[in-house]
C-alpha atoms as a PDB file:
ATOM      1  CA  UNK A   1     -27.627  -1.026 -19.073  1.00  0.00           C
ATOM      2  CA  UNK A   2     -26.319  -1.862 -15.534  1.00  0.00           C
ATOM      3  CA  UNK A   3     -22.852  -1.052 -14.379  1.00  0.00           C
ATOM      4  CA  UNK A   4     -20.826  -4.187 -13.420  1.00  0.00           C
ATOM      5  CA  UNK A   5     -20.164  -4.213  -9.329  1.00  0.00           C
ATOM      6  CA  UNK A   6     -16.552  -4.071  -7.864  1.00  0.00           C
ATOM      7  CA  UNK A   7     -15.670  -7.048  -5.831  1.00  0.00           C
ATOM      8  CA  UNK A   8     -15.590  -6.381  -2.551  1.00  0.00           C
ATOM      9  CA  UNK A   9     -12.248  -4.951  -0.285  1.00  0.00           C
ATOM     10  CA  UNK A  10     -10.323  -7.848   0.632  1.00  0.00           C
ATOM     11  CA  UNK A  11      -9.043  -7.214   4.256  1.00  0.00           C
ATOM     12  CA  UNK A  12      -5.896  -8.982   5.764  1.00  0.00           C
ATOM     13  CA  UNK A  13      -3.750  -9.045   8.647  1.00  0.00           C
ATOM     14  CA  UNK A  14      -0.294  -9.427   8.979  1.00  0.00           C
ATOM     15  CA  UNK A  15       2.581  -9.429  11.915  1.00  0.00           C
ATOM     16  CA  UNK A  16       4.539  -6.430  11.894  1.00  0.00           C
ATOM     17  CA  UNK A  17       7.518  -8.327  10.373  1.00  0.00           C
ATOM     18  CA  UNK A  18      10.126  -7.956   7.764  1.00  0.00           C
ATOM     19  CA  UNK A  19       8.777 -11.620   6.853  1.00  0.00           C
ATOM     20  CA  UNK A  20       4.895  -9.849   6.133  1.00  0.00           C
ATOM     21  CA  UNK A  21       6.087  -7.234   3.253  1.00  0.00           C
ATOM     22  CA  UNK A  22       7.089 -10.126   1.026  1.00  0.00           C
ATOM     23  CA  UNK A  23       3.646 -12.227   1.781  1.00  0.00           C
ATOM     24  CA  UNK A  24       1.330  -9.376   1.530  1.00  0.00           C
ATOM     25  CA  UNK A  25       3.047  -8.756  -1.847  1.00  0.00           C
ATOM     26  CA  UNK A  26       2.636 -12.063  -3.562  1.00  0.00           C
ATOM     27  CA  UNK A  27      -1.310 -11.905  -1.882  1.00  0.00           C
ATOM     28  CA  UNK A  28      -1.663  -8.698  -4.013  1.00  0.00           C
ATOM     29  CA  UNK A  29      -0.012 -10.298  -6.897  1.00  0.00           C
ATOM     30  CA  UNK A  30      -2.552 -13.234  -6.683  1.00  0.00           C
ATOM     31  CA  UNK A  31      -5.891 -10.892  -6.527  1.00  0.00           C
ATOM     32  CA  UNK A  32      -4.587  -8.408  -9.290  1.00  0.00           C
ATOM     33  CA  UNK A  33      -4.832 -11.508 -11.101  1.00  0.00           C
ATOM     34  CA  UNK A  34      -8.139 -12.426 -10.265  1.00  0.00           C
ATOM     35  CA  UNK A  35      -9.164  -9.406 -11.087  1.00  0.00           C
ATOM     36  CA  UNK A  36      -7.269  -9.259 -14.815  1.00  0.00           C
ATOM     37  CA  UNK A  37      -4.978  -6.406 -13.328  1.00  0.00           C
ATOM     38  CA  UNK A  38      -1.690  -8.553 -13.927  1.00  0.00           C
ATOM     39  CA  UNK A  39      -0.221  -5.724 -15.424  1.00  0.00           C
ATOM     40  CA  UNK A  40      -0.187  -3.738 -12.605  1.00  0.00           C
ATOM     41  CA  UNK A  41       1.384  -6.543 -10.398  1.00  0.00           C
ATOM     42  CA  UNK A  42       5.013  -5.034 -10.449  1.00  0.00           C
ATOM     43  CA  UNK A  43       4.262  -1.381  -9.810  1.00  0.00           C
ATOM     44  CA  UNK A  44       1.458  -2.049  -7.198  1.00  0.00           C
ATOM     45  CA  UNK A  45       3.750  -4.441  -5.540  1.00  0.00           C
ATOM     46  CA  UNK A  46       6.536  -2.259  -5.287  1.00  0.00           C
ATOM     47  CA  UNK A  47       4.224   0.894  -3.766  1.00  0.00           C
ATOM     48  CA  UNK A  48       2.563  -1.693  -1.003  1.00  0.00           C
ATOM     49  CA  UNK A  49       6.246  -3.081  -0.320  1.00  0.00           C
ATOM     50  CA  UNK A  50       7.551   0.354   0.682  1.00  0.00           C
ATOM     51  CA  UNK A  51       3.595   1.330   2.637  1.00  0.00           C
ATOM     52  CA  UNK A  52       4.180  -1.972   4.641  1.00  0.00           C
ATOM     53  CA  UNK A  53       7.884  -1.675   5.017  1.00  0.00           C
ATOM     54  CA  UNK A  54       7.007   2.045   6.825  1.00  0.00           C
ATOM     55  CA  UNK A  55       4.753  -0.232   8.771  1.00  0.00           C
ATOM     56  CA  UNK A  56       7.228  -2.350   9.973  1.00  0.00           C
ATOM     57  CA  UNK A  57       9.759   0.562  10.808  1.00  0.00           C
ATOM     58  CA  UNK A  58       7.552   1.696  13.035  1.00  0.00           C
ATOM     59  CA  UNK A  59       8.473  -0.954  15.311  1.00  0.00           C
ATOM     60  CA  UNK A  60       5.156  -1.020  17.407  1.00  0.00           C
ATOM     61  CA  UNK A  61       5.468  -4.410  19.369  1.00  0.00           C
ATOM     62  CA  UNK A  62       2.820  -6.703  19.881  1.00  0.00           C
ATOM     63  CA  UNK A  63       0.987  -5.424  17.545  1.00  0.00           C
ATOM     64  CA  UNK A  64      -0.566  -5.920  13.804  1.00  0.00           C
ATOM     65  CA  UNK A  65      -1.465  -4.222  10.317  1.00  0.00           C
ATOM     66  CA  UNK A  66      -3.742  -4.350   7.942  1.00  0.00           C
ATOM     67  CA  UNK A  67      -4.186  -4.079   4.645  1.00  0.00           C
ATOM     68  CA  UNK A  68      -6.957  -3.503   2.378  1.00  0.00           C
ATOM     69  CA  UNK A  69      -7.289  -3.804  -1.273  1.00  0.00           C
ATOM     70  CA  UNK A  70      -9.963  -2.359  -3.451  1.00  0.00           C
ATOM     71  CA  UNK A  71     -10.969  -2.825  -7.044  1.00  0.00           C
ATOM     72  CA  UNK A  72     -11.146   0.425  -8.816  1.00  0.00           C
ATOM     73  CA  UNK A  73     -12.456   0.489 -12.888  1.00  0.00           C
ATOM     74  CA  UNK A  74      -8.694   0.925 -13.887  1.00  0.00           C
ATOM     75  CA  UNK A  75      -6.696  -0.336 -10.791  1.00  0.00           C
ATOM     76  CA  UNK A  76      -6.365  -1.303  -7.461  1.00  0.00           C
ATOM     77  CA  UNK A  77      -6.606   1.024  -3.823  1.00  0.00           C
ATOM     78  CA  UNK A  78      -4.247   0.039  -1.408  1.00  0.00           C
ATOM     79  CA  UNK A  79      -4.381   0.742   2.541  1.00  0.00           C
ATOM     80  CA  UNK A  80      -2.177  -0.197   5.074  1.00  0.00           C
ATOM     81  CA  UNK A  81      -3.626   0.464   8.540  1.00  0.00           C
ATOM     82  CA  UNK A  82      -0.444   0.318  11.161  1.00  0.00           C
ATOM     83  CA  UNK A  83      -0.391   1.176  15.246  1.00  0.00           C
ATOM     84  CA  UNK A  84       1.965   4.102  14.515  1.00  0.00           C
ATOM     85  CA  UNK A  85       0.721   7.782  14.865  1.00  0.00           C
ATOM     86  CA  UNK A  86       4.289   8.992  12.956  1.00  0.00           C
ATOM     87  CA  UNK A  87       2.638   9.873   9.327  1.00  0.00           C
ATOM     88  CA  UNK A  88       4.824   9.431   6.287  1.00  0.00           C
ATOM     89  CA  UNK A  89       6.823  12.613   5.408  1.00  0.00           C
ATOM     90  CA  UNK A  90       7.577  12.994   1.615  1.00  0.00           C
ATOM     91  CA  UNK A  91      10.971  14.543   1.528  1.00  0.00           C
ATOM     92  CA  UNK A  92      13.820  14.466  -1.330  1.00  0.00           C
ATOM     93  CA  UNK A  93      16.346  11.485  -0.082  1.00  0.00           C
ATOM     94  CA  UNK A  94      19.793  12.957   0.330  1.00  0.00           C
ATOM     95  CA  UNK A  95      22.374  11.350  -2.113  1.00  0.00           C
ATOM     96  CA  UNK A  96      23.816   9.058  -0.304  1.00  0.00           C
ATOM     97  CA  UNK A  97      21.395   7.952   2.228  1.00  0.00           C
ATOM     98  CA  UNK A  98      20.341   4.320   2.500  1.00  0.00           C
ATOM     99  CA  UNK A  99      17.148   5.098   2.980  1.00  0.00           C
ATOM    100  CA  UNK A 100      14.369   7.671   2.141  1.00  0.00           C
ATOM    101  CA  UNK A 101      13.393   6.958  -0.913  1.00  0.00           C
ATOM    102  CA  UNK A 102      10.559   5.074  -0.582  1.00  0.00           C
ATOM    103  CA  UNK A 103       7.752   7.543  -0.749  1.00  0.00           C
ATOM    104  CA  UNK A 104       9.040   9.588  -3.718  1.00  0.00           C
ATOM    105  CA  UNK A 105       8.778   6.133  -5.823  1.00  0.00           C
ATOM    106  CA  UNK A 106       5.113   5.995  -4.354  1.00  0.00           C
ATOM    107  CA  UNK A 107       4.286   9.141  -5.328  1.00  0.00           C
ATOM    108  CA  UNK A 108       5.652   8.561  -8.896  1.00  0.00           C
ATOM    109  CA  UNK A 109       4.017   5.131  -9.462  1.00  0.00           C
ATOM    110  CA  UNK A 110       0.811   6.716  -8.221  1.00  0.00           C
ATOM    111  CA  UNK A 111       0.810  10.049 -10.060  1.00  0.00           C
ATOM    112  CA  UNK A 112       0.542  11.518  -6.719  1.00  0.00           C
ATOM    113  CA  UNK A 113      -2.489   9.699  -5.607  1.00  0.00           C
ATOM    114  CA  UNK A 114      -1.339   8.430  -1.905  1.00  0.00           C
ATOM    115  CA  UNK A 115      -2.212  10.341   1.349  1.00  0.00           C
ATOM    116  CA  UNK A 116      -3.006   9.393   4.829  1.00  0.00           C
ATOM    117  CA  UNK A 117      -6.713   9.581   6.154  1.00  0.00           C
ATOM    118  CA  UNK A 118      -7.723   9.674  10.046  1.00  0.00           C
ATOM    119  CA  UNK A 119      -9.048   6.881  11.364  1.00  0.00           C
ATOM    120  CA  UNK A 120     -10.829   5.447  14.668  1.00  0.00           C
ATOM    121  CA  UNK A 121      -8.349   4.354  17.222  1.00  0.00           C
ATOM    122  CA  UNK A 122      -4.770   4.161  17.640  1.00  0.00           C
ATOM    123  CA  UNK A 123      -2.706   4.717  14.338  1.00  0.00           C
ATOM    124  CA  UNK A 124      -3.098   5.632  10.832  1.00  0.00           C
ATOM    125  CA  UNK A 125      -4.579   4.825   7.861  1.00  0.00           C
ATOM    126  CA  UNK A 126      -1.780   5.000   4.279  1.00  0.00           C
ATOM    127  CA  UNK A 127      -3.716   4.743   1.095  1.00  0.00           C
ATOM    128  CA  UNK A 128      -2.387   4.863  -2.472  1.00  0.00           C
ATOM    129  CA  UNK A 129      -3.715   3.893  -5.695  1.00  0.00           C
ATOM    130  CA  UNK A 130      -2.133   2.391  -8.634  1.00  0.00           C
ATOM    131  CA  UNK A 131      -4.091   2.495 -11.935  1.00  0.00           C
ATOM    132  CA  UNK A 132      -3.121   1.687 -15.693  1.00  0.00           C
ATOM    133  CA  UNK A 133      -3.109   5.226 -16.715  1.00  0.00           C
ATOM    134  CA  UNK A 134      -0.393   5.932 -14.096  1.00  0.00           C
ATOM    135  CA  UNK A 135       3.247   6.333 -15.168  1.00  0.00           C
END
């Protein structure tokens, strides 16, 4: 009995704008449906809204990111490829701070399955995965 294939990644660019997080999102949305991983659309979302949102903050200029999704047997991977050499720093958000907590809701949706990985060029490479056995 053969194993069914994955689909392959599906690779897109985006500006490094506010105006990207949003359409990146809803391109998500429409491939976790393809693949009959609706139920994941809301927590995936969220964790590529805050990767590509780091992305932004960067504020490289002039230049682009990328994103990458992959079909996994329960889930989706998610990169986002960005200029910036800063890595993401989970920390605990102070109280009051307006920002910060991004990560620490990636690493909860994820059950701690998000990193960085090294890759050719300029940059870095943020992957997480989201999978119907997480939270």
């Amino acid at each position: 009995m053969s194993t069914p294939t994955a689909p392959p990644p599906v690779e897109l660019a985006w500006p490094l704008t506010a105006r990207s997080v949003p359409r990146a999102r809803h391109a998500l949305a429409e491939l976790l449906a393809e693949w009959e991983l609706s139920s994941l659309t809301d927590s995936a979302g969220l964790v590529l809204s805050e990767l590509m949102t780091n992305a932004v903050n960067a504020r490289v200029v002039g230049r682009e990111c990328r994103t990458v999704f992959r079909r996994l047997p329960t889930g989706v991977h998610i990169e986002v490829h960005d200029p910036s050499p800063l890595l993401p720093v989970l920390r605990e958000p102070r109280p009051l701070a307006e920002s910060g907590r991004g990560l620490p809701l990636v690493a909860l949706l994820t059950d701690g399955h998000w990193g960085t990985t090294p890759r050719d060029g300029i940059g870095k490479l943020v992957w997480a995965e989201v999978t119907e056995d997480d939270g």
